[in-house]
Protein backbone atom coordinates (compact mmCIF):
# COMPACT_ATOMS: atom_id res chain seq x y z
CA UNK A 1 -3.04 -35.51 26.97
CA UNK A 2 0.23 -36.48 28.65
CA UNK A 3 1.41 -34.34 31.65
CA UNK A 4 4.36 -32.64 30.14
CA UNK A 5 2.15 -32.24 26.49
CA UNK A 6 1.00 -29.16 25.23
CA UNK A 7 -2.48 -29.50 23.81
CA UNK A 8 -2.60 -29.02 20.25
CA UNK A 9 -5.18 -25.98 20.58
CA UNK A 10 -5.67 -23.14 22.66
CA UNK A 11 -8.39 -20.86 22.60
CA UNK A 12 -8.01 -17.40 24.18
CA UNK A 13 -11.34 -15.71 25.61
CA UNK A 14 -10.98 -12.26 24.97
CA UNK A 15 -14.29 -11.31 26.29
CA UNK A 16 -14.15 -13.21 29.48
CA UNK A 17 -14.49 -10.15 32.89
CA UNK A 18 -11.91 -12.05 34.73
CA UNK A 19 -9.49 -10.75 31.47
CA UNK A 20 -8.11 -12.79 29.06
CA UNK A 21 -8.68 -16.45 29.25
CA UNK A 22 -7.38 -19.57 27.76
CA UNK A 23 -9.68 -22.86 27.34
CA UNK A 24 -8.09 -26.18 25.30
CA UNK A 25 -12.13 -25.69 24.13
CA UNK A 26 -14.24 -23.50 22.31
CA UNK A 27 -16.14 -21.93 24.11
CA UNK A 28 -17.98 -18.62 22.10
CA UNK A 29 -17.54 -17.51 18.13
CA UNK A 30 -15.29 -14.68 19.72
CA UNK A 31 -12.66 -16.90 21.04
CA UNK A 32 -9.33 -16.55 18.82
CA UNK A 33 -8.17 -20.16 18.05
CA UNK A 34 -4.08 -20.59 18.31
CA UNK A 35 -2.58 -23.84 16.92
CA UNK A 36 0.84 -25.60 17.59
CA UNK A 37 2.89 -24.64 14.52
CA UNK A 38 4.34 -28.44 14.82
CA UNK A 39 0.98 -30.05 15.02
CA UNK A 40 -0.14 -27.74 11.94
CA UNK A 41 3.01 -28.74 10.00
CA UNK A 42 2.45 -32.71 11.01
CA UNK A 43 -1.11 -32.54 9.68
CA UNK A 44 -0.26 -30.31 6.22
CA UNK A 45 2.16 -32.63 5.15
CA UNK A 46 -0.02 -35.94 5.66
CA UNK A 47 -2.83 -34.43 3.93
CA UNK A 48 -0.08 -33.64 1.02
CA UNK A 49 1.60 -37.30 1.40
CA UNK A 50 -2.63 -38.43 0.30
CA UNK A 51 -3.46 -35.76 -2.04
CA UNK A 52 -3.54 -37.09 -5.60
CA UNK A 53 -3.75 -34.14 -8.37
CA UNK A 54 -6.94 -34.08 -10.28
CA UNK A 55 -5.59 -33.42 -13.26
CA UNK A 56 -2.49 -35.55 -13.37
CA UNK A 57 -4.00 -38.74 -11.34
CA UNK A 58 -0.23 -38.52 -9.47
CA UNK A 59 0.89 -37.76 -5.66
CA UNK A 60 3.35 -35.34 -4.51
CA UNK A 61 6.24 -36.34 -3.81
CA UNK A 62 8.36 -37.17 -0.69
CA UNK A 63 10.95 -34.61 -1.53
CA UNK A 64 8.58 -31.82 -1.95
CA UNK A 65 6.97 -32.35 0.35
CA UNK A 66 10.25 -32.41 2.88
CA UNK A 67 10.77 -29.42 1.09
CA UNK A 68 7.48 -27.77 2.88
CA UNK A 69 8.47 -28.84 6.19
CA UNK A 70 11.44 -27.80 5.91
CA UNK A 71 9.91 -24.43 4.61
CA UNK A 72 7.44 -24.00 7.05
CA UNK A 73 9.88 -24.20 9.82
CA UNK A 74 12.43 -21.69 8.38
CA UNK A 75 15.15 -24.08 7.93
C-alpha cells in the first residue's frame, strides 16, 4: 500500500474492550467488513466486461456497462 492510499478494506472490531477498532485484517466472524465504494465499482464492472451470458453465448457491452458505473456512483 502506498503512503497516501487507502486500503481497499477495513474491518471494524466492535467487540474489541479498548472500543471500537479498525484492522485492514480480519480478525474474528464479528468484525463488520467496509469496502471502498471505488474499489467495489472497479472490480463489478471487470467481472461484467468477462461475463459471457449462458444463454446467449454474448458479453455485455461497453455501454452498459458505463452505464453501471455511472449508476453506481449517482451520476
Amino acid at each position: 500500500m502506498k503512503a497516501n492510499e487507502a486500503p481497499e478494506k477495513l474491518f471494524l472490531d466492535v467487540t474489541s474492550k479498548c472500543g471500537d477498532t479498525v484492522f485492514t485484517i480480519k480478525n474474528n466472524d464479528t468484525d463488520i467488513e467496509y469496502t471502498r465504494t471505488d474499489v467495489f465499482i472497479e472490480k463489478a464492472c471487470s467481472w461484467m466486461r468477462n461475463y459471457v451470458n449462458p444463454t446467449a453465448g454474448t458479453y455485455l457491452l461497453d455501454e452498459d456497462i458505463e452505464k453501471f458505473r455511472k449508476a453506481m456512483k449517482g451520476e
